[in-house]
N, C-alpha and C. Protein backbone atom coordinates (compact mmCIF):
# COMPACT_ATOMS: atom_id res chain seq x y z
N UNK A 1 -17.55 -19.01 -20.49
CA UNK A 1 -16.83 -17.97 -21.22
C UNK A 1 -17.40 -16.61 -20.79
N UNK A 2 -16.55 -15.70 -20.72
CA UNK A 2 -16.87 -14.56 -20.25
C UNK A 2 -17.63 -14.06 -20.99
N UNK A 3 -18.46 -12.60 -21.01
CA UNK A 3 -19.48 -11.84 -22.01
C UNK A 3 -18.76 -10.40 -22.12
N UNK A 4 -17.95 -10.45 -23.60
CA UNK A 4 -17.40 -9.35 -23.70
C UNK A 4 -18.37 -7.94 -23.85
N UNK A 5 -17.94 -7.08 -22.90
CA UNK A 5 -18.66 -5.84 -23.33
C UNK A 5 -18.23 -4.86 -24.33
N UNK A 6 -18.97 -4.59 -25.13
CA UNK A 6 -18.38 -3.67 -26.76
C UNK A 6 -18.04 -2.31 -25.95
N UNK A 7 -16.77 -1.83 -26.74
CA UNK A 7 -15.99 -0.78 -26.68
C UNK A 7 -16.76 0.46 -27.06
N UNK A 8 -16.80 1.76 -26.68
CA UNK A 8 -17.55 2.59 -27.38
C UNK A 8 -16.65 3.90 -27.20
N UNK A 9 -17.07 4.90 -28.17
CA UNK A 9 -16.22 6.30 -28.51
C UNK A 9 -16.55 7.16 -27.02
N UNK A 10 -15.49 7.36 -26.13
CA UNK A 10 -15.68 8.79 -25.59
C UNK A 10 -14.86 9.78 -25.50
N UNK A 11 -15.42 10.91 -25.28
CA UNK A 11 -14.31 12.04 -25.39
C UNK A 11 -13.78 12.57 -23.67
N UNK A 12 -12.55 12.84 -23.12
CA UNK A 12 -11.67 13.27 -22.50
C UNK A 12 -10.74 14.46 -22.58
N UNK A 13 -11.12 14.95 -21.08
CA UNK A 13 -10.19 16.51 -21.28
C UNK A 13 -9.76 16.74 -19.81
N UNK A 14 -8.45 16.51 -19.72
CA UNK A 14 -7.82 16.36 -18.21
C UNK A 14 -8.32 18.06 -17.93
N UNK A 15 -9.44 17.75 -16.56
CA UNK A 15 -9.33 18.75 -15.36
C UNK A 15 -10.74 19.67 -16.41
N UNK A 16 -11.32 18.80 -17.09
CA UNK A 16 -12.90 19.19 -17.57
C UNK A 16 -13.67 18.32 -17.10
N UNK A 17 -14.82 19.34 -16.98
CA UNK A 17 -16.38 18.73 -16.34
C UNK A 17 -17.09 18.44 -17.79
N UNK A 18 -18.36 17.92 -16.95
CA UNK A 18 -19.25 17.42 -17.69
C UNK A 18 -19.79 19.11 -18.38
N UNK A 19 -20.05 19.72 -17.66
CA UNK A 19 -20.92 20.95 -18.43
C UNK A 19 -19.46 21.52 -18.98
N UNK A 20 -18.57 21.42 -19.05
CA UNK A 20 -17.47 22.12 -19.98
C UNK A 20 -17.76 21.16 -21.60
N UNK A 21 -17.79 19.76 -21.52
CA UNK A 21 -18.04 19.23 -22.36
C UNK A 21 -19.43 18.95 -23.32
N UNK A 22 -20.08 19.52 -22.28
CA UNK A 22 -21.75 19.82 -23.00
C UNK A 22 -21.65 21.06 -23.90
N UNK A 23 -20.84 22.05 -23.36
CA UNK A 23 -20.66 23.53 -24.10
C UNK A 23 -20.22 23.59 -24.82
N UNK A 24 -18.98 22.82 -25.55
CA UNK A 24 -17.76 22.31 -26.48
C UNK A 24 -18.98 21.13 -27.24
N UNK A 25 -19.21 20.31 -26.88
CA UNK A 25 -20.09 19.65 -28.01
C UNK A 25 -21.05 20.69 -28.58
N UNK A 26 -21.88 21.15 -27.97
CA UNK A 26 -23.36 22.28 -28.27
C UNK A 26 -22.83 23.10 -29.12
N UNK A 27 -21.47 23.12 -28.93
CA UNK A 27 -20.99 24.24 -29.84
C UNK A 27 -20.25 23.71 -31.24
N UNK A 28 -19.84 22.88 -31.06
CA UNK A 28 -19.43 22.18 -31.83
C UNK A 28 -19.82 21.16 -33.00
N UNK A 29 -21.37 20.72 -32.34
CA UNK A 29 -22.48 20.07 -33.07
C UNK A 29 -23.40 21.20 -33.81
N UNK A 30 -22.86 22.21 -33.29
CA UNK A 30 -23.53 23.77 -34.52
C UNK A 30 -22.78 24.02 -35.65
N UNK A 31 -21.53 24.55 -35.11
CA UNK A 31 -20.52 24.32 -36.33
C UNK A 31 -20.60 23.57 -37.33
N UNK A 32 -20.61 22.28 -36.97
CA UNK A 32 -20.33 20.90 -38.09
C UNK A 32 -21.80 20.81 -38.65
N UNK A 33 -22.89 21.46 -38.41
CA UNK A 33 -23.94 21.53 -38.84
C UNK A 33 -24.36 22.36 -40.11
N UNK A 34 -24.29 22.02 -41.29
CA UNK A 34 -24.79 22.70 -42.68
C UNK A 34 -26.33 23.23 -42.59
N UNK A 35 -26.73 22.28 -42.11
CA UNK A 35 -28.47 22.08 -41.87
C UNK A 35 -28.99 22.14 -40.90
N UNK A 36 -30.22 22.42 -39.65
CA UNK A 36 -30.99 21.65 -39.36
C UNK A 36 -31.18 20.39 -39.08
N UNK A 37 -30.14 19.79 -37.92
CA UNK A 37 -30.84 18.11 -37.84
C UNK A 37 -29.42 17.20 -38.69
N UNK A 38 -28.78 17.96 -39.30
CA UNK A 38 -27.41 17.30 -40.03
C UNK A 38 -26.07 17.83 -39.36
N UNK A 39 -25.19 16.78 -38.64
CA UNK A 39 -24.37 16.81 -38.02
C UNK A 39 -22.83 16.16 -39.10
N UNK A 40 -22.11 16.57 -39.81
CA UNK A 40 -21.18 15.87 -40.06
C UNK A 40 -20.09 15.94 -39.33
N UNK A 41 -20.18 14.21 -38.96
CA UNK A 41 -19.47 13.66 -37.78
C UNK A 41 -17.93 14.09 -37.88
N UNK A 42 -16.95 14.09 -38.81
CA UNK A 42 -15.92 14.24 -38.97
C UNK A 42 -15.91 15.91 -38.78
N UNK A 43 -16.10 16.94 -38.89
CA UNK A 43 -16.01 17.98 -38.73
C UNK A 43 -16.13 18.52 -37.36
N UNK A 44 -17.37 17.88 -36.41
CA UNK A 44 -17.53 17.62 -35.23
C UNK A 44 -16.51 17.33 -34.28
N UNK A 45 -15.63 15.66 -34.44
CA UNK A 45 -14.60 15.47 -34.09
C UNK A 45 -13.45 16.52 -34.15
N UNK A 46 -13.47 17.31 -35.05
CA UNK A 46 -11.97 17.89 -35.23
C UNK A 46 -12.32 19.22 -34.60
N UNK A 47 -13.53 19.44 -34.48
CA UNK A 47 -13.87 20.82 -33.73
C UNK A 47 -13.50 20.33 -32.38
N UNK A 48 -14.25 19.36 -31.50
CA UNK A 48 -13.78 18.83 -30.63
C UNK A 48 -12.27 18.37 -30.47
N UNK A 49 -11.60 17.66 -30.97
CA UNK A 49 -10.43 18.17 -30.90
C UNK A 49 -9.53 19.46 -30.96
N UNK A 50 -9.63 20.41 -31.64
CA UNK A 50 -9.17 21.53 -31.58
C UNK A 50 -9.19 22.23 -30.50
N UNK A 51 -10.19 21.85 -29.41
CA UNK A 51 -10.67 22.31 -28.44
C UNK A 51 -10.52 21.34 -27.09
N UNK A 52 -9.00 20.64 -27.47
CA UNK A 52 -8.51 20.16 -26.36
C UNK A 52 -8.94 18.51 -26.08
N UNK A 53 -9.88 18.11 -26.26
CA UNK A 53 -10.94 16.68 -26.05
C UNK A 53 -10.05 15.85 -26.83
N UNK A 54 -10.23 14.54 -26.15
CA UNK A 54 -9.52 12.98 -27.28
C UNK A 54 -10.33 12.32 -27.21
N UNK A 55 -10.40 11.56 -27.63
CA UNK A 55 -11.73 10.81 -28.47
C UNK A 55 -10.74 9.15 -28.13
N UNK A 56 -11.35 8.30 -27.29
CA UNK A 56 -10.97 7.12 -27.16
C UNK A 56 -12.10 6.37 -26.98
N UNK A 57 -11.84 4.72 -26.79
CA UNK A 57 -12.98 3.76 -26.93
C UNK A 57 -12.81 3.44 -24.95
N UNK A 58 -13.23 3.31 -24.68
CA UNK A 58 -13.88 2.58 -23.41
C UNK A 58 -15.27 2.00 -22.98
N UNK A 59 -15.15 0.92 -22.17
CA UNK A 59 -16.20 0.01 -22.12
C UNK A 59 -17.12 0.80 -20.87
N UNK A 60 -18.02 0.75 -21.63
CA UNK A 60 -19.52 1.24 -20.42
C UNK A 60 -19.48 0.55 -18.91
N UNK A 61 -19.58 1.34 -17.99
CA UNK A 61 -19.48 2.77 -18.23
C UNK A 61 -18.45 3.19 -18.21
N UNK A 62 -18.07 4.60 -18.90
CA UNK A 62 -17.01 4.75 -19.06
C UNK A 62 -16.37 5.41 -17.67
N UNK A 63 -14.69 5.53 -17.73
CA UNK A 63 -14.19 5.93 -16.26
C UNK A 63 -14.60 7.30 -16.02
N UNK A 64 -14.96 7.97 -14.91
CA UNK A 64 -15.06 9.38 -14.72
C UNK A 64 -14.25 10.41 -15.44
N UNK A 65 -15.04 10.75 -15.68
CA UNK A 65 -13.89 12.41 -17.07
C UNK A 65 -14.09 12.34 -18.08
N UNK A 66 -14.82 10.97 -18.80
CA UNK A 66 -14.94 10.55 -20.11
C UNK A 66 -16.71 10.59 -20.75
N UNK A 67 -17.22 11.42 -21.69
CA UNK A 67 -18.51 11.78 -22.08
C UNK A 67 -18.30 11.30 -23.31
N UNK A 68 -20.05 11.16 -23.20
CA UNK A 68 -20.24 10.38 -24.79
C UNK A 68 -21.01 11.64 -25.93
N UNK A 69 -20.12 11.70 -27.07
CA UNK A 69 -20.43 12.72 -27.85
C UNK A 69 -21.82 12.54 -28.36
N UNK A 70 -22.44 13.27 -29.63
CA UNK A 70 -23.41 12.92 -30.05
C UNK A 70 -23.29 11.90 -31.58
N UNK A 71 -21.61 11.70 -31.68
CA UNK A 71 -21.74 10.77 -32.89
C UNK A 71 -22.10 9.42 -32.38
């Protein structure tokens, strides 16, 4: 029997790089931040979305274009 590999969250943005998506998270993991060290994940996502990114599951590793957020 085969060994399924688990699905995991990444984010995608046709004709973005990796450092476009480091800048959009960094910025985005500030925002959604109340605190110091507290990230609420849902606020995060929608910042990231607003800002173009989709959020899908793909199996490690994921295809080129696709980064893994910090949720």
């Amino acid at each position: 029997m085969p060994v399924r590999r688990a699905e995991i969250e990444f984010w995608n943005k046709p004709g973005a790089s990796l450092e476009d998506f480091n800048r959009d998270s960094a910025a985005c993991a500030k925002e959604a931040s109340p605190q110091y060290g507290i990230i609420i994940a849902e606020q995060y996502r929608a910042c990231l979305r607003a800002r173009g990114w989709t959020r899908a599951a793909q199996q490690e590793p994921p295809p080129p274009g696709w980064h893994r957020g910090i949720e």
